[in-house]
N, C-alpha and C. Protein backbone atom coordinates (compact mmCIF):
# COMPACT_ATOMS: atom_id res chain seq x y z
N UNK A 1 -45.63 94.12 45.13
CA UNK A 1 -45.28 94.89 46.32
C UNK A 1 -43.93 95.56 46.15
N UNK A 2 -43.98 96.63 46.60
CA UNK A 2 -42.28 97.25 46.51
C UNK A 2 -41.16 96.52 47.79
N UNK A 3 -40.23 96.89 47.36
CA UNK A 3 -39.37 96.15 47.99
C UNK A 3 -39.28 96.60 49.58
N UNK A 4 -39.53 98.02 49.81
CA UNK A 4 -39.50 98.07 51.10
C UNK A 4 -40.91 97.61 52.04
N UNK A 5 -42.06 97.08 51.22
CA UNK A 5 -43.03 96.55 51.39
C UNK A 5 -42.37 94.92 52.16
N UNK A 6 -41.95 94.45 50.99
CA UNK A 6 -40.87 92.79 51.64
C UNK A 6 -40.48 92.89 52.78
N UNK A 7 -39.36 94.03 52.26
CA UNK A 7 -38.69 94.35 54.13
C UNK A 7 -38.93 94.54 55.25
N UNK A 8 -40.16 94.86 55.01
CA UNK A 8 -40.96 95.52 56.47
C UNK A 8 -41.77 93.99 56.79
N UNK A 9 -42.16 93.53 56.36
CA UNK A 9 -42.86 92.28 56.44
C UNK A 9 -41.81 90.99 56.96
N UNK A 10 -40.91 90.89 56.30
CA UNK A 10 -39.83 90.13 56.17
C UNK A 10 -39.31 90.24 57.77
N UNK A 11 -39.16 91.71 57.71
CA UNK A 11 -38.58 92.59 59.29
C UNK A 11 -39.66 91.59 60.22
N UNK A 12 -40.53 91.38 60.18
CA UNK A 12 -41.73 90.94 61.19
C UNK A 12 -41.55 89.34 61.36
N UNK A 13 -41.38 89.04 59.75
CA UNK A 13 -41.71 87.30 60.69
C UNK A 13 -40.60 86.57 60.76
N UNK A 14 -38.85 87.69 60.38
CA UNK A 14 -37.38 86.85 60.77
C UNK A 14 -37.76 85.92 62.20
N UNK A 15 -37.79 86.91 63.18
CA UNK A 15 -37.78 85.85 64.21
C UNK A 15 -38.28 84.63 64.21
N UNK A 16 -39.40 83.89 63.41
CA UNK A 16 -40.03 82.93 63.34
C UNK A 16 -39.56 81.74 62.28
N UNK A 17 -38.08 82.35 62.04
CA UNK A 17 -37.57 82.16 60.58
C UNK A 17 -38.72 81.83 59.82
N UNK A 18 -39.54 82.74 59.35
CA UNK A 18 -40.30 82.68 58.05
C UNK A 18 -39.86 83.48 57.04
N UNK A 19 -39.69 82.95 55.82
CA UNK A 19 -38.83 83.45 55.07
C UNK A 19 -40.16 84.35 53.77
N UNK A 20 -39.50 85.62 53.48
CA UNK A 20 -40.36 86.45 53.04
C UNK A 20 -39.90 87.09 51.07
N UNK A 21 -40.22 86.56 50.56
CA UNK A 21 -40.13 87.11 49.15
C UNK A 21 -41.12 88.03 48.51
N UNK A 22 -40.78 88.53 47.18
CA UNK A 22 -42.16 88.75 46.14
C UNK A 22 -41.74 88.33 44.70
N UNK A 23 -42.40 88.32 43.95
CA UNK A 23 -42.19 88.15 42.82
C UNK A 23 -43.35 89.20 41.81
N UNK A 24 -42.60 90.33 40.90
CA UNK A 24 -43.40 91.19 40.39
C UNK A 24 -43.76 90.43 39.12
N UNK A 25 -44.72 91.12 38.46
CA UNK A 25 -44.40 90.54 37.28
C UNK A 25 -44.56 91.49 35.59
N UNK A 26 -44.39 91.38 34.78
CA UNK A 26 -44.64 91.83 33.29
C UNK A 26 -45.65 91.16 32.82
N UNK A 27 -45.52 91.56 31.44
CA UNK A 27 -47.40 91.13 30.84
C UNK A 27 -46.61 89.96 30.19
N UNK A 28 -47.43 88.74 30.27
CA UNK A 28 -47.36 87.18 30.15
C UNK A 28 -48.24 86.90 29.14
N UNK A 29 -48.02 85.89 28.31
CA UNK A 29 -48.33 85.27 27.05
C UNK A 29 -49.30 84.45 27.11
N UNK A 30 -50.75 84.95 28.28
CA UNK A 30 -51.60 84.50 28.24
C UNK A 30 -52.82 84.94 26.90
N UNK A 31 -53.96 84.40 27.31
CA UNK A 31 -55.08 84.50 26.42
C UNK A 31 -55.77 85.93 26.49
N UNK A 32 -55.76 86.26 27.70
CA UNK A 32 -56.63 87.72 27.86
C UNK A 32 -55.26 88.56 27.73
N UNK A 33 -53.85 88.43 27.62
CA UNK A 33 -53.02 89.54 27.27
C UNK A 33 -53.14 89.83 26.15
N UNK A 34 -52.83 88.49 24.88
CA UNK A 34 -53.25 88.76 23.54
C UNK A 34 -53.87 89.44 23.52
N UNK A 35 -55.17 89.00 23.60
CA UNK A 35 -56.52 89.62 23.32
C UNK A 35 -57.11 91.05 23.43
N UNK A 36 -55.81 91.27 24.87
CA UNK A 36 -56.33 92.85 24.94
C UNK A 36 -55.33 93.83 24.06
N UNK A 37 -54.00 93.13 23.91
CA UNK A 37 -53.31 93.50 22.87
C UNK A 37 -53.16 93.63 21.27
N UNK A 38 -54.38 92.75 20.99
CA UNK A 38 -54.81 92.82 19.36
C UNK A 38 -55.79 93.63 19.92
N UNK A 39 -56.93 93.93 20.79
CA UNK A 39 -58.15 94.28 20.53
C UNK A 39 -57.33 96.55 20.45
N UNK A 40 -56.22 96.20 21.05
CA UNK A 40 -56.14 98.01 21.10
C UNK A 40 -54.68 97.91 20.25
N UNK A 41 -54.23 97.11 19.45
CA UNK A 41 -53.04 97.01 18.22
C UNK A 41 -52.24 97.91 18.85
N UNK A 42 -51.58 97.27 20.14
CA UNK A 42 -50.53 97.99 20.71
C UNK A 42 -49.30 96.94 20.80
N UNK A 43 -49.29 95.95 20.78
CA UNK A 43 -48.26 94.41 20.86
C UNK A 43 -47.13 95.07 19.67
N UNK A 44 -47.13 95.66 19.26
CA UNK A 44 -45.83 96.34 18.72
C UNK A 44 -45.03 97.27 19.62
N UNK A 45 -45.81 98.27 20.48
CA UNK A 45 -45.26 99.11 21.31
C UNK A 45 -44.95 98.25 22.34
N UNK A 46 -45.49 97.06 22.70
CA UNK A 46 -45.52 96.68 24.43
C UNK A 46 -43.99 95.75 24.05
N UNK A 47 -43.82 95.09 22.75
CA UNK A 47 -42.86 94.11 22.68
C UNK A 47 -41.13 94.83 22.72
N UNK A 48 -41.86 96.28 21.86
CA UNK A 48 -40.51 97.08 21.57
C UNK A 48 -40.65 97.89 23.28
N UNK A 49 -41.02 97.63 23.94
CA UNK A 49 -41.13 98.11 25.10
C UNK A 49 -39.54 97.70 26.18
N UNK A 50 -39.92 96.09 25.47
CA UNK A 50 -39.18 95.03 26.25
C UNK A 50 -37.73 94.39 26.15
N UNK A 51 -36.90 94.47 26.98
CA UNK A 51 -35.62 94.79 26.25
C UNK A 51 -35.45 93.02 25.69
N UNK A 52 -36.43 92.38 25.96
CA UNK A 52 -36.28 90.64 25.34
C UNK A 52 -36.91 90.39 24.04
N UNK A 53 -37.77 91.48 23.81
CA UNK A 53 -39.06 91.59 22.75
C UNK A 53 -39.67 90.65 22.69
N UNK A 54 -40.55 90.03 24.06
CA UNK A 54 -41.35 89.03 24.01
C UNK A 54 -42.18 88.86 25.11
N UNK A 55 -43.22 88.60 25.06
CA UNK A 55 -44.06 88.07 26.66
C UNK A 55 -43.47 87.04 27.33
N UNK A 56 -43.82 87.34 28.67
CA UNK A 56 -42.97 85.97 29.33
C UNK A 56 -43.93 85.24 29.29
N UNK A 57 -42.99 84.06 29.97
CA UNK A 57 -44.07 82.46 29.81
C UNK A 57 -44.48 82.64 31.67
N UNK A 58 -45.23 81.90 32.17
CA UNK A 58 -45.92 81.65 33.10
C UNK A 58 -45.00 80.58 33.91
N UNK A 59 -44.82 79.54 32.95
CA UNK A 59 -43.31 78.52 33.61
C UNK A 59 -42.64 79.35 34.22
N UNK A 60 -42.12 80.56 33.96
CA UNK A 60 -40.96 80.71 34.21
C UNK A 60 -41.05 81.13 35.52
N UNK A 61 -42.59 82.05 35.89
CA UNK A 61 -42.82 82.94 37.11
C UNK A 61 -43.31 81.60 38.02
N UNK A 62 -44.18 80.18 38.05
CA UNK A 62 -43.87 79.44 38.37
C UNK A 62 -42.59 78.47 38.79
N UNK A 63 -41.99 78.58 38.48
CA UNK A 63 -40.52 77.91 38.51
C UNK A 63 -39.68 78.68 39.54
N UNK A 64 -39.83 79.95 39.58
CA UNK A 64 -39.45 80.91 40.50
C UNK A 64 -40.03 80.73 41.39
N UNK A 65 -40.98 80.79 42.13
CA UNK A 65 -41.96 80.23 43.40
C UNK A 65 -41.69 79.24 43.93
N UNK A 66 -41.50 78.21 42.92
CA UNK A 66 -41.33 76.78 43.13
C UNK A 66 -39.37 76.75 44.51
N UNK A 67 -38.66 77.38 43.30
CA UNK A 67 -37.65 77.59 44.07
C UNK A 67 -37.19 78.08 45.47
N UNK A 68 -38.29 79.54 45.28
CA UNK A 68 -38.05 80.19 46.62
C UNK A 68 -39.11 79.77 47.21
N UNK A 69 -39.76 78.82 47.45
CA UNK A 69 -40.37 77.81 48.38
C UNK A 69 -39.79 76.66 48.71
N UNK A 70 -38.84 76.47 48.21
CA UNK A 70 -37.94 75.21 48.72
C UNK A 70 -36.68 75.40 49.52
N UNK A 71 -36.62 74.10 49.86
CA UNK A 71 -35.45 74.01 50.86
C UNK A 71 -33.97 74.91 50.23
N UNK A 72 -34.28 74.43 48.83
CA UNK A 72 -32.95 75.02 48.30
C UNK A 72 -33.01 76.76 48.16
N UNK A 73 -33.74 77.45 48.62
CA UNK A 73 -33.62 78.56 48.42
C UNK A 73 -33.58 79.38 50.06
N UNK A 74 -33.35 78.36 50.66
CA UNK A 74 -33.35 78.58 52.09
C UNK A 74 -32.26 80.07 52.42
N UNK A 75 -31.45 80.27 52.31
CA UNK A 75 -30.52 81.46 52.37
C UNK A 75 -31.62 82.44 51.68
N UNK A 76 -32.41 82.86 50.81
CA UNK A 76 -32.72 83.60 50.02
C UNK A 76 -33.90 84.36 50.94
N UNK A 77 -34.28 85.55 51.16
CA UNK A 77 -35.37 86.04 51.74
C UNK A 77 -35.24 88.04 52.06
N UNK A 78 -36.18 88.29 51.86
CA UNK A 78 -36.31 89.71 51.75
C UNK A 78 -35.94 90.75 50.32
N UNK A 79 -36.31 89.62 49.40
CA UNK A 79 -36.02 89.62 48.38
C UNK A 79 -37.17 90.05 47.46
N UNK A 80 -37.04 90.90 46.21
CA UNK A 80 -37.95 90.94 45.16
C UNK A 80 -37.54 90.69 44.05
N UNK A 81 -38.36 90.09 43.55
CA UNK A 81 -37.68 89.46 42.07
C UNK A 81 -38.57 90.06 40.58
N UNK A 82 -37.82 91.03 39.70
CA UNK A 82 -38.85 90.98 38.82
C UNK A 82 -38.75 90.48 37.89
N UNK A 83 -39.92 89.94 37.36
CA UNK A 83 -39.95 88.67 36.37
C UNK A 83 -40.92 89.62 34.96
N UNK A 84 -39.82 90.54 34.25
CA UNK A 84 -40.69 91.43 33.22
C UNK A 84 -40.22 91.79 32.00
N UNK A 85 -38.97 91.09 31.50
CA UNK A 85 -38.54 91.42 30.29
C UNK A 85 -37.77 92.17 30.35
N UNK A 86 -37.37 92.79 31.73
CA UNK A 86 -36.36 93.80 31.80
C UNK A 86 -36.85 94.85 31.58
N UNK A 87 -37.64 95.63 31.28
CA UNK A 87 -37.95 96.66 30.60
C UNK A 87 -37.28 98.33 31.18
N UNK A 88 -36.77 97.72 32.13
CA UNK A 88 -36.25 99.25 32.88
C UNK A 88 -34.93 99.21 32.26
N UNK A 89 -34.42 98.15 31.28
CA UNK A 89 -33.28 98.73 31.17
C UNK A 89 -33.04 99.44 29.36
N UNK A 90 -33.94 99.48 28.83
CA UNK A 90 -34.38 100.03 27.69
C UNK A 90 -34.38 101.68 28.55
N UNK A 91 -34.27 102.52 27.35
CA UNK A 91 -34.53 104.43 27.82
C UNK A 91 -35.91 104.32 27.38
N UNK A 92 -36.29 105.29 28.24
CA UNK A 92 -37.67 105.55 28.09
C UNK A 92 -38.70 106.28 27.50
């Protein structure tokens, strides 16, 4: 979701203090990413894409959830988080 997507949502359920995030994501070091990445021999372009040169792990976009679902992330809300290797900060 874009961020002013959050906000507008976020905008709706403050009063109820319900607290409103997203989390985007990049292509992850699953089985069907490989797969579609050997099957069209592009995992050279997608890695040099990435300013980390690597797929993310799934932990990590888990672990993030985990957080901003907890008590300890209580201050945190209306927020987007992207979880992608950075890739916007490479030129294009």
């Amino acid at each position: 979701p874009s961020s002013s997507t959050v906000v507008a949502v976020f905008s709706e359920l403050v009063d109820r203090n319900i607290r409103v995030n997203a989390i985007t994501l990049g292509p992850a070091d699953k089985a069907a990413t490989r797969q579609a990445l050997n099957r069209f021999s592009t995992t050279w372009y997608l890695l040099n894409g990435l300013a980390l040169r690597r797929l993310g792990e799934t932990a990590v976009v888990v672990n993030l959830a985990k957080l901003l679902a907890s008590d300890e992330a209580a201050w945190i809300t209306g927020s987007t988080f992207r979880v992608d290797g950075d890739n916007t900060l490479l030129p294009g």
